[in-house]
Protein backbone atom coordinates (compact mmCIF):
# COMPACT_ATOMS: atom_id res chain seq x y z
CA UNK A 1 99.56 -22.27 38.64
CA UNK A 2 95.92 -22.46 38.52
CA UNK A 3 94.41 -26.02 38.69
CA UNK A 4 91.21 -27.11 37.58
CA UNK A 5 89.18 -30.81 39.15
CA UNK A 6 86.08 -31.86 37.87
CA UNK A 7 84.01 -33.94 39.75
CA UNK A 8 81.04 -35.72 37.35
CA UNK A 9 78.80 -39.22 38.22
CA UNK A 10 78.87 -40.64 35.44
CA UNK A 11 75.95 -42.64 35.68
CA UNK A 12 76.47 -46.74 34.74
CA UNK A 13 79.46 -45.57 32.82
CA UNK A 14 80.59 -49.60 31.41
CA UNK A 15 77.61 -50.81 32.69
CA UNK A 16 76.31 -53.63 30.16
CA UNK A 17 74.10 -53.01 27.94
CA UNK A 18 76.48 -50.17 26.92
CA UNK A 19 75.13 -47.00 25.96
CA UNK A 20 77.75 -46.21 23.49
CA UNK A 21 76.38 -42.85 22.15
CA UNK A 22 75.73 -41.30 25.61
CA UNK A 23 79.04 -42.78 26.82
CA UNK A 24 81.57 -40.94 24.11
CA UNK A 25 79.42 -38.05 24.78
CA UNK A 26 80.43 -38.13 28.22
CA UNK A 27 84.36 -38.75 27.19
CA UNK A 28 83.98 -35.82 24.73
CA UNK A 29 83.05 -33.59 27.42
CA UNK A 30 85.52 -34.12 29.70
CA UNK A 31 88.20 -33.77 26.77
CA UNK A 32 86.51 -30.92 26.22
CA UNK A 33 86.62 -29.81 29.49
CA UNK A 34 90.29 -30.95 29.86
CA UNK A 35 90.25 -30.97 33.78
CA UNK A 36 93.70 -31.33 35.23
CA UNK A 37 92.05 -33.27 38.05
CA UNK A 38 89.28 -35.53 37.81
CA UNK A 39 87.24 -37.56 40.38
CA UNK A 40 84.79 -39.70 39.31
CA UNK A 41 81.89 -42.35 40.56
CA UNK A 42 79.72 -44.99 39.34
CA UNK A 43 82.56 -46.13 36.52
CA UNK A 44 81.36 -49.56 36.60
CA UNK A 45 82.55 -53.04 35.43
CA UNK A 46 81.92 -54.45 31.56
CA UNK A 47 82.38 -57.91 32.00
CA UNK A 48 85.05 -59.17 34.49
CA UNK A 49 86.62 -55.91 35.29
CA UNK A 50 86.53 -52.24 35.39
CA UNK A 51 88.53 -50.80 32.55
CA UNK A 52 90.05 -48.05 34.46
CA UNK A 53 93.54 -48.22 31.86
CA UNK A 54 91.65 -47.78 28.99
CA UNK A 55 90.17 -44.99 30.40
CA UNK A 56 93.34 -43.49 31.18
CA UNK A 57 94.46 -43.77 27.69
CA UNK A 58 91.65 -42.66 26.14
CA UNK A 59 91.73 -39.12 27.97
CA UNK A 60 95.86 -39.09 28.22
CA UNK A 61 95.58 -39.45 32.03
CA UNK A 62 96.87 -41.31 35.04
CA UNK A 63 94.86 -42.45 37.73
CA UNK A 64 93.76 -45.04 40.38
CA UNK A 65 90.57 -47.21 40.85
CA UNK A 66 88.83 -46.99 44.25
CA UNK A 67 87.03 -50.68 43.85
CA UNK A 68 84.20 -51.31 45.59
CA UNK A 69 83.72 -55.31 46.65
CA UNK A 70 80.25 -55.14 47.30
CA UNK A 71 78.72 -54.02 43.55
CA UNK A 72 79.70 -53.31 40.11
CA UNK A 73 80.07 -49.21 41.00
CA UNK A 74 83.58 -47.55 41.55
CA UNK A 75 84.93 -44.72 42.25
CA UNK A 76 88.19 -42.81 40.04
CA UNK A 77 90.51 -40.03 40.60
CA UNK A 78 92.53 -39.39 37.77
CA UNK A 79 95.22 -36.72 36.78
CA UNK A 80 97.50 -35.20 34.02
CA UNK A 81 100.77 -33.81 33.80
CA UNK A 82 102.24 -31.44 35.06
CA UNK A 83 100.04 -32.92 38.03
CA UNK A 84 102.02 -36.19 39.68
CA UNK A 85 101.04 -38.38 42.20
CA UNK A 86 103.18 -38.40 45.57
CA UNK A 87 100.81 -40.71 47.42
CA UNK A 88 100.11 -42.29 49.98
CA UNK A 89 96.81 -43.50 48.60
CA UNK A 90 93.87 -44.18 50.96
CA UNK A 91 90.51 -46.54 50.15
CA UNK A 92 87.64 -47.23 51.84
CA UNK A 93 85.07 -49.96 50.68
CA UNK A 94 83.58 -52.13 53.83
CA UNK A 95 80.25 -50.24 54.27
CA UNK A 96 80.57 -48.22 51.43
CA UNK A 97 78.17 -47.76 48.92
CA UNK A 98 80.56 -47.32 45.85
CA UNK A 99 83.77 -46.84 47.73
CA UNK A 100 86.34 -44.29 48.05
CA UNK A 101 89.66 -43.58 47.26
CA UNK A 102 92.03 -40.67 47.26
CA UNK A 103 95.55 -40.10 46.87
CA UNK A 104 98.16 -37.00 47.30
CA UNK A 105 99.05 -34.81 44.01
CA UNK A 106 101.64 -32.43 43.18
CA UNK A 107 99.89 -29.79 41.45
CA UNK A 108 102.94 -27.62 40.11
CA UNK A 109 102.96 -25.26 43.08
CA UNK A 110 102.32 -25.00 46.78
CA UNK A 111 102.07 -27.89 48.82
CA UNK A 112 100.83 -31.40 47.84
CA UNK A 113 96.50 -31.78 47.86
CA UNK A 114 95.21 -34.90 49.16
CA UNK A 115 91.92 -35.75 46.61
CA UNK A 116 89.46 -37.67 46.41
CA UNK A 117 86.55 -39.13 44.94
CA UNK A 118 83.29 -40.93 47.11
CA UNK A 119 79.86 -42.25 46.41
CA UNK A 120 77.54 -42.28 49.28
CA UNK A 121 74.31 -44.49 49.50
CA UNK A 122 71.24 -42.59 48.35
CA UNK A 123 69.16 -44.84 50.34
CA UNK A 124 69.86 -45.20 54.00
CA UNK A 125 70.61 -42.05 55.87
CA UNK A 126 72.17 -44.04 59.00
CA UNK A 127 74.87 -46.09 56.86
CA UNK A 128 75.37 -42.72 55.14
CA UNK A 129 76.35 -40.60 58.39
CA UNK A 130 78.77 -43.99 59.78
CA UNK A 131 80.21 -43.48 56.40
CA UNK A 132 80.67 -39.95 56.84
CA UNK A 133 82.09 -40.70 60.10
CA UNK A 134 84.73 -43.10 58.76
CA UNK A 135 86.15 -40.25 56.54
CA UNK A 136 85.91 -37.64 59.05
CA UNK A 137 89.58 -37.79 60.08
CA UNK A 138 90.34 -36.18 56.52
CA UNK A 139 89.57 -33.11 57.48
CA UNK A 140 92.34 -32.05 58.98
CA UNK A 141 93.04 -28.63 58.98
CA UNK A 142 96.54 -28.65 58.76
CA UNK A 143 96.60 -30.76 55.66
CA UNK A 144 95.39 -29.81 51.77
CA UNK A 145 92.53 -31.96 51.33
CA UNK A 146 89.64 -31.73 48.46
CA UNK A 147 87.12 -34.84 48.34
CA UNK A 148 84.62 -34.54 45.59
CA UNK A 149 81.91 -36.69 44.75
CA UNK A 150 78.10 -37.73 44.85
CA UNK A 151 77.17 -37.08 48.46
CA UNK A 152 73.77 -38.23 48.08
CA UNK A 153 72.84 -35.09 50.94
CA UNK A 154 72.02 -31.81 50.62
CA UNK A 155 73.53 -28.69 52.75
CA UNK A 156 72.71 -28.13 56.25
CA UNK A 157 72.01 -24.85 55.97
CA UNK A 158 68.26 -24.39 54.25
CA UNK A 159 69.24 -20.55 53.57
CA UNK A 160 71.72 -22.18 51.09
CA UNK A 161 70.41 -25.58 50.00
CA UNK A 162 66.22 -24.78 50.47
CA UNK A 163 64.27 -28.17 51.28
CA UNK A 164 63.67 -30.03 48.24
CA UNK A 165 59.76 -30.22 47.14
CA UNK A 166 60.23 -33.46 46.06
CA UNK A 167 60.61 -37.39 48.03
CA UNK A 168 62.95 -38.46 50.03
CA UNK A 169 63.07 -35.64 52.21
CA UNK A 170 66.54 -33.90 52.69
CA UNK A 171 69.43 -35.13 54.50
CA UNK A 172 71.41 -32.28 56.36
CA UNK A 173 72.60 -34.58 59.19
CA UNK A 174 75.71 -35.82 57.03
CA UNK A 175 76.63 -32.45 55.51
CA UNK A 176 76.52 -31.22 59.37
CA UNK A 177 78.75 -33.87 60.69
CA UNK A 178 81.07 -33.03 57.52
CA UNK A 179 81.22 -29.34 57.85
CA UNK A 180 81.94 -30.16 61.54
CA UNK A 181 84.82 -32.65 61.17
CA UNK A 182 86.61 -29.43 58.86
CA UNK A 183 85.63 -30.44 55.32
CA UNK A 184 83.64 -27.26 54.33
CA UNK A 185 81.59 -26.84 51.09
CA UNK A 186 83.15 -25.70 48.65
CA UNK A 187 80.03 -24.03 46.56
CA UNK A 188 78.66 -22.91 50.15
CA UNK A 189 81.46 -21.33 51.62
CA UNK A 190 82.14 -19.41 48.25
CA UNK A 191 78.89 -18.03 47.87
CA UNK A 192 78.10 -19.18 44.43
CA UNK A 193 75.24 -19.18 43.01
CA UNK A 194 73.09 -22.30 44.41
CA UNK A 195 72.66 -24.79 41.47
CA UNK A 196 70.96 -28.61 41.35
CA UNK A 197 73.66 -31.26 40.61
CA UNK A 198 71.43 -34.04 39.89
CA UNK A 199 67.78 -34.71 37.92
CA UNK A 200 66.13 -34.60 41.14
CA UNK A 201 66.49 -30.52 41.88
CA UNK A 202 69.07 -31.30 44.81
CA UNK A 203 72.55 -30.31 44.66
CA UNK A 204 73.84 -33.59 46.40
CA UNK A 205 77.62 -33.71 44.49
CA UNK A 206 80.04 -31.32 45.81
CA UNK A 207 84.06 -30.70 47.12
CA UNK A 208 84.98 -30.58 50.42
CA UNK A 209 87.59 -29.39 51.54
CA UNK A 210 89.90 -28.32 54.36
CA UNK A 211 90.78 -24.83 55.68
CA UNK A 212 94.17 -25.43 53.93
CA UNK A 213 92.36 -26.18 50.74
CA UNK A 214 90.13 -23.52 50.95
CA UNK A 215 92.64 -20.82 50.87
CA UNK A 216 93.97 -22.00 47.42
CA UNK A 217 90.05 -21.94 45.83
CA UNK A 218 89.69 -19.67 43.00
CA UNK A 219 86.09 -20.54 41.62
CA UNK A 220 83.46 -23.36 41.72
CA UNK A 221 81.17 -23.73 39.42
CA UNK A 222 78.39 -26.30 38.12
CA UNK A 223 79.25 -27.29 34.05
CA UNK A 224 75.37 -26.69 32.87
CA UNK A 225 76.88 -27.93 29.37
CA UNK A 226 77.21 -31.04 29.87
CA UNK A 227 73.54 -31.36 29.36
CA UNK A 228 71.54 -34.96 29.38
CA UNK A 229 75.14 -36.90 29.69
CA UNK A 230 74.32 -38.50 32.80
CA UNK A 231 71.61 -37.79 35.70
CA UNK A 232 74.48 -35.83 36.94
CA UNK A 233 76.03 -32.50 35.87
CA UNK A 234 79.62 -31.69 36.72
CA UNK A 235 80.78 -29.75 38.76
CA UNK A 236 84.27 -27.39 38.63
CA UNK A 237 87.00 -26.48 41.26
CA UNK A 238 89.79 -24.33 40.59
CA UNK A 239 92.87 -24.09 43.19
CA UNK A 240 96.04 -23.10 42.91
C-alpha cells in the first residue's frame, strides 16, 4: 500500500482577521490533494482556541494538535483511514517556536511510522540548532520515523541547496546536525529536482526521515499547484 503525507505551512491559517477566500482555497487543495497523511504548521487560534476538530471534520480526518504555549501558532498531524493511530504521541513546546508533535501510525502495511510535524524559528539560528538538538533522539535508525515541516534552514550541502542571493544568509548548521543525528532529507537523498518551498527562493520545509523510513520512500515532490495559497507550497512524500 502506497501512502501519500503532505506537509504545507499554512500561513496564519485562523488567524483573525480571517482571510476566508484564501483559507477555503487552502482546504480545497488539500481535498484535492487527498493526502492520507498530513502535517501541518502555523494553524493558529480564532478566538480562545485552535479549532483543530473542525478541521478534522471538514477534511474527514483524525488528528492531534501540537499546542504551542508561547504564541498563537501550532503545529497538526492529521490522518485518514485506513491509516490509525497506535501512539505513543510525543510534543515538544518549551523553546519552541511553534511546537511539535508527532505520533505513531499504522499505515496498512509494514511496520508502524512515527510522524511528525515542527515549526522552527526563522529568526535565531542558536535557539534553532538547541531545538534541533532536542529532537535529535528521533532519528533512530532502527525505528520508522518521517518529521515534516517548516525548518526555517536550508541544506548543508550548497551542491544541492546553492546559497540563497537574498538576506538572511543560509543556515546549514541545523540541517548538518539533523542529517547527523540520522534524519536524512528526504528531497536530497532522492535526488529530486531542487525546488524553493517558500516566497523567499529557499527550500526551508522538508521530511526527514530515518534509514528505516527511507527504504519505504517512493517519490517526493514539491505541489507547484497550490499556487499563492500561502507563502508556502506543499510538499509530497510517498512511502509504503
Amino acid at each position: 500500500m502506497t501512502v501519500t503525507l503532505m506537509s504545507w505551512n499554512i500561513w496564519d491559517f485562523n488567524q483573525t482577521p480571517i482571510e476566508a477566500e484564501r483559507q477555503a482555497g487552502v482546504l480545497a487543495h488539500i481535498r484535492r490533494v487527498a493526502p492520507d497523511v498530513l502535517c501541518i504548521q502555523e494553524f493558529c487560534d480564532d478566538g480562545d482556541t485552535p479549532r483543530l476538530a473542525e478541521l478534522c471534520a471538514d477534511l474527514q480526518m483524525d488528528g492531534l494538535l501540537a499546542l504551542s504555549t508561547s504564541s498563537r501558532y501550532h503545529t497538526a498531524v492529521l490522518w485518514r483511514d485506513p491509516v490509525t493511530e497506535v501512539g505513543p504521541r510525543v510534543f515538544y513546546d518549551e523553546g519552541f517556536w511553534h511546537a511539535m508533535g508527532a505520533t505513531t501510525l499504522s499505515l496498512g502495511s509494514g511496520a508502524p511510522v512515527r510522524i511528525g510535524s515542527v515549526h522552527l524559528t526563522p529568526f535565531d539560528r542558536e535557539t534553532r540548532v538547541e531545538d534541533a538538538k532536542s529532537i535529535a533522539w528521533l532519528g533512530d535508525s532502527g525505528v520508522p520515523t518521517v518529521i515534516a515541516g517548516d525548518w526555517n534552514c536550508i541544506g548543508e550541502h550548497p551542491s544541492y541547496d546553492p546559497e540563497p542571493a537574498n538576506d538572511p544568509p543560509a543556515d546549514r548548521e541545523t540541517s548538518a546536525l539533523l542529517t547527523a543525528a540520522g534524519l536524512t532529507d528526504a528531497a536530497q537523498h532522492l535526488g529530486a529536482k531542487w525546488q524553493p518551498t517558500c516566497d523567499n527562493d529557499r527550500r526551508i520545509d522538508a521530511f526527514r526521515l530515518t534509514a528505516a523510513a527511507l527504504a519505504r520512500v517512493e517519490s517526493y515532490e514539491v505541489d507547484q499547484t497550490a499556487g499563492t495559497l500561502s507563502d508556502h507550497l506543499p510538499i509530497l512524500l510517498r512511502i509504503t
